[in-house]
N, C-alpha and C. Protein backbone atom coordinates (compact mmCIF):
# COMPACT_ATOMS: atom_id res chain seq x y z
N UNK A 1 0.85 -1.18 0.00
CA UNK A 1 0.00 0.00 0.00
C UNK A 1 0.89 1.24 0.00
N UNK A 2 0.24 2.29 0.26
CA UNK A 2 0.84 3.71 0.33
C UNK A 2 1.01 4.31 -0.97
N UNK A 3 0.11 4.23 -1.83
CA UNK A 3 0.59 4.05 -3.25
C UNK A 3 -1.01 5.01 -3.72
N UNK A 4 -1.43 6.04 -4.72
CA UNK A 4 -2.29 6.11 -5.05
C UNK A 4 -2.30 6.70 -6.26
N UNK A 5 -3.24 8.26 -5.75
CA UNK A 5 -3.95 8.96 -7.49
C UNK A 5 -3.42 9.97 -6.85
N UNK A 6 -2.41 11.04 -8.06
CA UNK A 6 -2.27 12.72 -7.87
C UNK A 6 -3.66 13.47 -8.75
N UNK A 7 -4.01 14.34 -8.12
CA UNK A 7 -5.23 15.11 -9.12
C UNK A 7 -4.46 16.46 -9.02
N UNK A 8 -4.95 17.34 -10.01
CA UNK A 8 -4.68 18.53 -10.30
C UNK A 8 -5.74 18.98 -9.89
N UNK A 9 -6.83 19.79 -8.97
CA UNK A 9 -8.12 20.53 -8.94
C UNK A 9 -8.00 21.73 -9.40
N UNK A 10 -8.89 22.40 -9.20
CA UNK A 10 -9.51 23.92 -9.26
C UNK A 10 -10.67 24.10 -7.89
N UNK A 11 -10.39 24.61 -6.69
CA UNK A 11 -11.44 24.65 -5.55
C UNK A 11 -11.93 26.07 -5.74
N UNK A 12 -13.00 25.99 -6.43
CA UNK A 12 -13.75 26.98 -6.83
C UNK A 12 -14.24 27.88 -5.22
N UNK A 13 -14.47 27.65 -4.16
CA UNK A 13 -14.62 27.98 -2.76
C UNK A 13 -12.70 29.52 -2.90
N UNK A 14 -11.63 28.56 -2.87
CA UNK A 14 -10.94 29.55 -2.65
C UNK A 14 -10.11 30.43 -3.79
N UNK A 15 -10.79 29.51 -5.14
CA UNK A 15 -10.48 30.35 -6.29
C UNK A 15 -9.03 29.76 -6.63
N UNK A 16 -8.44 28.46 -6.68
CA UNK A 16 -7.17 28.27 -6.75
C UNK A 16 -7.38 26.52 -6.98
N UNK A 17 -5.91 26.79 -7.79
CA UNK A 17 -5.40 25.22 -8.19
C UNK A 17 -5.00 24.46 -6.83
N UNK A 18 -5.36 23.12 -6.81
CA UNK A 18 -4.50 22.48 -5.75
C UNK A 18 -4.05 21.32 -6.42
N UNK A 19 -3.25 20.65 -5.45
CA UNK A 19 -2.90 19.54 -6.22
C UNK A 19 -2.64 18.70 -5.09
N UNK A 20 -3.70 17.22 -5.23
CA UNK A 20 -4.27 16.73 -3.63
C UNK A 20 -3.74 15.14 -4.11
N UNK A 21 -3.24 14.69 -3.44
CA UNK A 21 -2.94 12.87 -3.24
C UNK A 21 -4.32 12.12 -2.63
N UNK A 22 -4.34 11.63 -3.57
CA UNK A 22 -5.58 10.57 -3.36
C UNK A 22 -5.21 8.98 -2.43
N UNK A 23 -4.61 8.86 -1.47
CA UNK A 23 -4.42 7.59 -1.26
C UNK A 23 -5.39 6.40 -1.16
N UNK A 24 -4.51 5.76 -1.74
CA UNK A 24 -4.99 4.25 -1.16
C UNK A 24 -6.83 4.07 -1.72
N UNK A 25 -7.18 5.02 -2.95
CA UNK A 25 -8.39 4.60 -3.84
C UNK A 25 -9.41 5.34 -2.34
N UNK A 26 -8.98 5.95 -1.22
CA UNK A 26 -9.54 7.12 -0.23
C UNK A 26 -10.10 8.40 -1.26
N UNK A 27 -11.56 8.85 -1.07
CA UNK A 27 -11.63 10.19 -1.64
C UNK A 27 -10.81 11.05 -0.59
N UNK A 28 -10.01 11.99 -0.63
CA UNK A 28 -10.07 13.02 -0.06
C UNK A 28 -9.35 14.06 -1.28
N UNK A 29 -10.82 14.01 -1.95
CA UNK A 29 -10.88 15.28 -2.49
C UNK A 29 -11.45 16.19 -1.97
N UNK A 30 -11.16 17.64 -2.37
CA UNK A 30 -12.13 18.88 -1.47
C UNK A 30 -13.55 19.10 -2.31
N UNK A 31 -14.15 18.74 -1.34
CA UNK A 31 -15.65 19.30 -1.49
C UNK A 31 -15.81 20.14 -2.51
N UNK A 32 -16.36 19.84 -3.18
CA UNK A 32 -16.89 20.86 -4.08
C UNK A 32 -15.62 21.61 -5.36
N UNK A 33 -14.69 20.90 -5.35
CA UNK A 33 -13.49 20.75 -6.52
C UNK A 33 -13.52 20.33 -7.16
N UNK A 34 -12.59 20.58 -8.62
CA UNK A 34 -13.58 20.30 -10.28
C UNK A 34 -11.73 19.83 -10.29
N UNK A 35 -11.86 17.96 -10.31
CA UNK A 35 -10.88 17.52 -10.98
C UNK A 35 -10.58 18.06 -12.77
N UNK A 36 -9.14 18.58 -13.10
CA UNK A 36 -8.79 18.88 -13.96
C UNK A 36 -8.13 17.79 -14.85
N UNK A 37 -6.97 17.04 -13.55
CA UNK A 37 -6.14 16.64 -14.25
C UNK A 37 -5.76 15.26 -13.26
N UNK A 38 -5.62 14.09 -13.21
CA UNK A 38 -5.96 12.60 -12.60
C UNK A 38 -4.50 11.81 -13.20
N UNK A 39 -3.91 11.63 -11.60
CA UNK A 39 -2.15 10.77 -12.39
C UNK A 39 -2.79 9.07 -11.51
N UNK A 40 -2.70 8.00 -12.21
CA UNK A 40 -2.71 7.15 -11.50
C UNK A 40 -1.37 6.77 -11.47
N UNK A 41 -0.94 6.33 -10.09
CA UNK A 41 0.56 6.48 -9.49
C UNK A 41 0.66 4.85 -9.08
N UNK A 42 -0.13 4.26 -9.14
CA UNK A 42 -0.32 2.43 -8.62
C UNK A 42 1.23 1.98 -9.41
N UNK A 43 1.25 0.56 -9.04
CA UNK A 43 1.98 0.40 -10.02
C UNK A 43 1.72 -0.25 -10.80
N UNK A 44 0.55 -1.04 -10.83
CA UNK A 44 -0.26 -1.35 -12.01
C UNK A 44 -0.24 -0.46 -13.89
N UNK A 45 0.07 0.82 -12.98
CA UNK A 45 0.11 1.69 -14.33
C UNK A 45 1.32 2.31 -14.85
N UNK A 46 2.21 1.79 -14.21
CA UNK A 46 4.04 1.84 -14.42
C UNK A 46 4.60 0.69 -14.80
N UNK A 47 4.54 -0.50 -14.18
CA UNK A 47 5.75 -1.20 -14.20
C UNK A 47 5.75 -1.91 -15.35
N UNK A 48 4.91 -2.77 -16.25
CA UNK A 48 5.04 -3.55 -17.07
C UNK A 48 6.23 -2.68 -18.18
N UNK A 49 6.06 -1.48 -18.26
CA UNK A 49 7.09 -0.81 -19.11
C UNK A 49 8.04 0.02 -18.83
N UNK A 50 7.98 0.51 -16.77
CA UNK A 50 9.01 1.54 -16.30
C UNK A 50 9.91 0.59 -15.18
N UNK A 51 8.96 -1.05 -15.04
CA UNK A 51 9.75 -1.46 -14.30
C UNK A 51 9.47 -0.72 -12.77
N UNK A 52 10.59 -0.67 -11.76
CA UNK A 52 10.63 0.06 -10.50
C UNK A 52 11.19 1.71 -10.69
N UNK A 53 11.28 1.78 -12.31
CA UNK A 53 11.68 3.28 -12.09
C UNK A 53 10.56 4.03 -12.35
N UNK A 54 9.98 4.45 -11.67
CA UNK A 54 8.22 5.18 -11.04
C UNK A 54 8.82 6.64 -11.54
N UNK A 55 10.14 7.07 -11.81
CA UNK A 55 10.70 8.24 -11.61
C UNK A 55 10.34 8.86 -13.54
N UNK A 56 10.40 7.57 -14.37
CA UNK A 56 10.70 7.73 -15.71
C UNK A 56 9.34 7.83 -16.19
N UNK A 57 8.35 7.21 -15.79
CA UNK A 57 7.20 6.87 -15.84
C UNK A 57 6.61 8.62 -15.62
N UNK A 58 6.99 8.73 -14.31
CA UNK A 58 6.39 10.48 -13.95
C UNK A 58 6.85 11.67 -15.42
N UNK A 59 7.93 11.37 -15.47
CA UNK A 59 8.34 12.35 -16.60
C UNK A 59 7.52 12.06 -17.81
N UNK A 60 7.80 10.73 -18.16
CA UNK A 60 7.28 10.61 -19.84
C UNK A 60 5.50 10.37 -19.63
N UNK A 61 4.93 10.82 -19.18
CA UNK A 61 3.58 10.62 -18.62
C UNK A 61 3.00 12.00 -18.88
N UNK A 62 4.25 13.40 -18.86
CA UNK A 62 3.56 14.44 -19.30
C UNK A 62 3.82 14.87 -20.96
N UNK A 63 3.96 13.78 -21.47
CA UNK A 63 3.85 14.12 -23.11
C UNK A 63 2.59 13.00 -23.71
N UNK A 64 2.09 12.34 -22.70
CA UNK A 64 1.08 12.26 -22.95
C UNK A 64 -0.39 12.80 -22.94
N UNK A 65 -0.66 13.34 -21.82
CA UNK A 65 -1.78 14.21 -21.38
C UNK A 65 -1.92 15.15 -22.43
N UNK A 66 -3.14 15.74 -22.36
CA UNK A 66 -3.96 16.36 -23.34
C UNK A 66 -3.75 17.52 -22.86
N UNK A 67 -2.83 18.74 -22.73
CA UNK A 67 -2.90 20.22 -22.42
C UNK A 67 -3.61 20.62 -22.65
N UNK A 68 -4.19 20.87 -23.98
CA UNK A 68 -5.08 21.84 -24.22
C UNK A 68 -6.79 21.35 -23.67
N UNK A 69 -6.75 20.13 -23.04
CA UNK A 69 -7.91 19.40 -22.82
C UNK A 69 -7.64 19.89 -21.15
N UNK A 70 -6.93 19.88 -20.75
CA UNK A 70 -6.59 20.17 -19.33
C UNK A 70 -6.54 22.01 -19.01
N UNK A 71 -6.39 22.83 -20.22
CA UNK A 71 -6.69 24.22 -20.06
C UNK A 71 -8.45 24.21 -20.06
N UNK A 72 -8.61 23.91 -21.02
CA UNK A 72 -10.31 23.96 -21.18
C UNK A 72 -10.87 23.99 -19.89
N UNK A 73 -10.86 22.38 -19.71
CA UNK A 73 -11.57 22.61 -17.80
C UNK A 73 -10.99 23.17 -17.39
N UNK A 74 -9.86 23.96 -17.15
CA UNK A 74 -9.48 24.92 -16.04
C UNK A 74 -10.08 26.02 -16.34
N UNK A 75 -10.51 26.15 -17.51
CA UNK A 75 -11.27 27.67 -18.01
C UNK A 75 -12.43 27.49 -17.78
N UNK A 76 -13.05 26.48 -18.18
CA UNK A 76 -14.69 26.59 -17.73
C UNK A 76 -14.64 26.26 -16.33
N UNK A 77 -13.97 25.57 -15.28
CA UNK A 77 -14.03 25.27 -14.08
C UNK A 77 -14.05 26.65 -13.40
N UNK A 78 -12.67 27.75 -14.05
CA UNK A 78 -12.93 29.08 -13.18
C UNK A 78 -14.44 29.49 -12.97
N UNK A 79 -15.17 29.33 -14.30
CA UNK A 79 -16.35 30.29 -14.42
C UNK A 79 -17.29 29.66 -13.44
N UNK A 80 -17.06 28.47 -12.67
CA UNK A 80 -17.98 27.77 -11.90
C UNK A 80 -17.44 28.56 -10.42
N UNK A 81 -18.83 28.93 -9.77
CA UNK A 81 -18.47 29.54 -9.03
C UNK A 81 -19.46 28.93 -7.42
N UNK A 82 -18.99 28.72 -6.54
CA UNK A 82 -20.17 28.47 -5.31
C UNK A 82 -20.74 29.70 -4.31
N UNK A 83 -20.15 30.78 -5.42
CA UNK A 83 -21.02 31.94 -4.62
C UNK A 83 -22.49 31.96 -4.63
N UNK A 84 -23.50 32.29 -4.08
CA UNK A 84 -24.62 32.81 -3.99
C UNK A 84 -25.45 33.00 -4.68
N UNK A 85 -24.53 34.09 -5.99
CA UNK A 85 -24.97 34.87 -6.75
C UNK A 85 -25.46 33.37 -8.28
N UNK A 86 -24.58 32.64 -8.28
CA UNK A 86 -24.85 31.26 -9.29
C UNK A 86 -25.38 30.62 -8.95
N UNK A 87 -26.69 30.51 -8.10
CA UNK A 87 -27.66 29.85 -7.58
C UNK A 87 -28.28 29.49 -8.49
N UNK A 88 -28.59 30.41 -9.78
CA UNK A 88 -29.63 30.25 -10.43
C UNK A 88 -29.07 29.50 -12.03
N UNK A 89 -27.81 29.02 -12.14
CA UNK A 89 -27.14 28.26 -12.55
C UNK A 89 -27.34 26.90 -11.85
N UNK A 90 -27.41 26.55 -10.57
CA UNK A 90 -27.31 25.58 -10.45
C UNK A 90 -28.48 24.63 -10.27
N UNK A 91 -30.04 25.47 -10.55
CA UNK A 91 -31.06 25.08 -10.67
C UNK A 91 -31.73 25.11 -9.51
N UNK A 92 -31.48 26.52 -8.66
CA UNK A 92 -32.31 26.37 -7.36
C UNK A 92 -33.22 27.49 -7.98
N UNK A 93 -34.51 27.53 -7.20
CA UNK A 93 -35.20 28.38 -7.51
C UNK A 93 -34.88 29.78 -6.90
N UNK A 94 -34.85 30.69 -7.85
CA UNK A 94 -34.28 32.27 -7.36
C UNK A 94 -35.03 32.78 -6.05
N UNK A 95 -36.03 31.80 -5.57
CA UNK A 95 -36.96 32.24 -4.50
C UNK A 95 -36.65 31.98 -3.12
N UNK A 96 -35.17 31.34 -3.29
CA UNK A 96 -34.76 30.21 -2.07
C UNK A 96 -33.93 31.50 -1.39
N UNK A 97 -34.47 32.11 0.09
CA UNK A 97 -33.04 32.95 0.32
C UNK A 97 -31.83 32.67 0.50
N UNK A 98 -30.83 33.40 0.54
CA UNK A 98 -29.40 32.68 0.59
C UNK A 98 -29.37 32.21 2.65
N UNK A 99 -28.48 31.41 3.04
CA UNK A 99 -28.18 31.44 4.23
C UNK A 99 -28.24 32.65 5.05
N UNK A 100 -28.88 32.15 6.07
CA UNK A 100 -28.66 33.85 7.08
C UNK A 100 -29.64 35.13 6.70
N UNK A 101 -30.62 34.78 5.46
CA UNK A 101 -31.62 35.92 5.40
C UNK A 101 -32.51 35.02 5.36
N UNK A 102 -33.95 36.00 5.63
CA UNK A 102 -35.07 35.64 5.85
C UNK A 102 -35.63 36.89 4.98
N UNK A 103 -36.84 35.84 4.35
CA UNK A 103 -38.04 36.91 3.68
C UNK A 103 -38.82 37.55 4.22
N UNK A 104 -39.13 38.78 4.07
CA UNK A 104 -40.47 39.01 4.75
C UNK A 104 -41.53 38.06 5.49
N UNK A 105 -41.91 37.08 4.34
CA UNK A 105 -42.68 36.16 5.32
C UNK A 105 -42.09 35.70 6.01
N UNK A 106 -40.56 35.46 6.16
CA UNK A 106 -40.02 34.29 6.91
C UNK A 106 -39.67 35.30 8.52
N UNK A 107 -39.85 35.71 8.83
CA UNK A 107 -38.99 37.08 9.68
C UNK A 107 -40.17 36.79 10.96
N UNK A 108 -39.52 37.20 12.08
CA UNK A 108 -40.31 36.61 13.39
C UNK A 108 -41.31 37.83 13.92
N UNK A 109 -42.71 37.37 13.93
CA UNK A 109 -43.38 38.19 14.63
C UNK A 109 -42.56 39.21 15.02
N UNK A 110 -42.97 40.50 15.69
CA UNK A 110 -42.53 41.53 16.51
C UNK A 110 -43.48 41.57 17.70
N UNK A 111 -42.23 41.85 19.04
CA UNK A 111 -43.09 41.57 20.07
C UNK A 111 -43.92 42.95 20.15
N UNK A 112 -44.75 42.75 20.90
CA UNK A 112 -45.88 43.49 21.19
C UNK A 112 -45.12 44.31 22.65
């Protein structure tokens, strides 16, 4: 064991790339992060042709990946946003208040 997945994200929450180790087939991805870019690091997906050098495998692994497929989602991933204001992108009804407000109807009696 000790062996897993590198991802490239975009955590739309703090507006930034991360780049998170997946162990051991464990999610700990961040909530609400738009995988970009997915290394499987096993050795299932090295050795028949890198052998134990995991090192050669890492290098020649980035002339495979799709750059311009890996800019794309990073471009449309920016425009995804979990502010407030894209509620109505994400198919809630514009009628829903955000956290922490209340509608008129929703608002507490006034005492007498």
């Amino acid at each position: 064991m000790g062996s897993g997945w590198a991802a490239l994200m975009w955590d739309p929450v703090s507006a930034r790339l991360l780049t998170i180790q997946i162990r051991d087939h464990q999610s700990q991805t961040i909530q609400g992060g738009v995988p970009l870019l997915a290394l499987d690091a096993w050795e299932h997906a090295y050795y028949l042709q890198y052998q134990n050098e995991k090192a050669k495998f890492f290098d020649a692994v980035w002339n495979v990946w799709n750059w311009r497929d890996v800019t794309d989602r990073f471009e449309r991933a920016q425009r995804f946003g979990l502010a407030l204001e894209h509620v109505a992108e994400l198919g809630v009804p514009a009628e829903v208040p955000p956290p922490g407000r209340r509608t008129q109807q929703q608002q507490p009696a006034a005492r007498a």
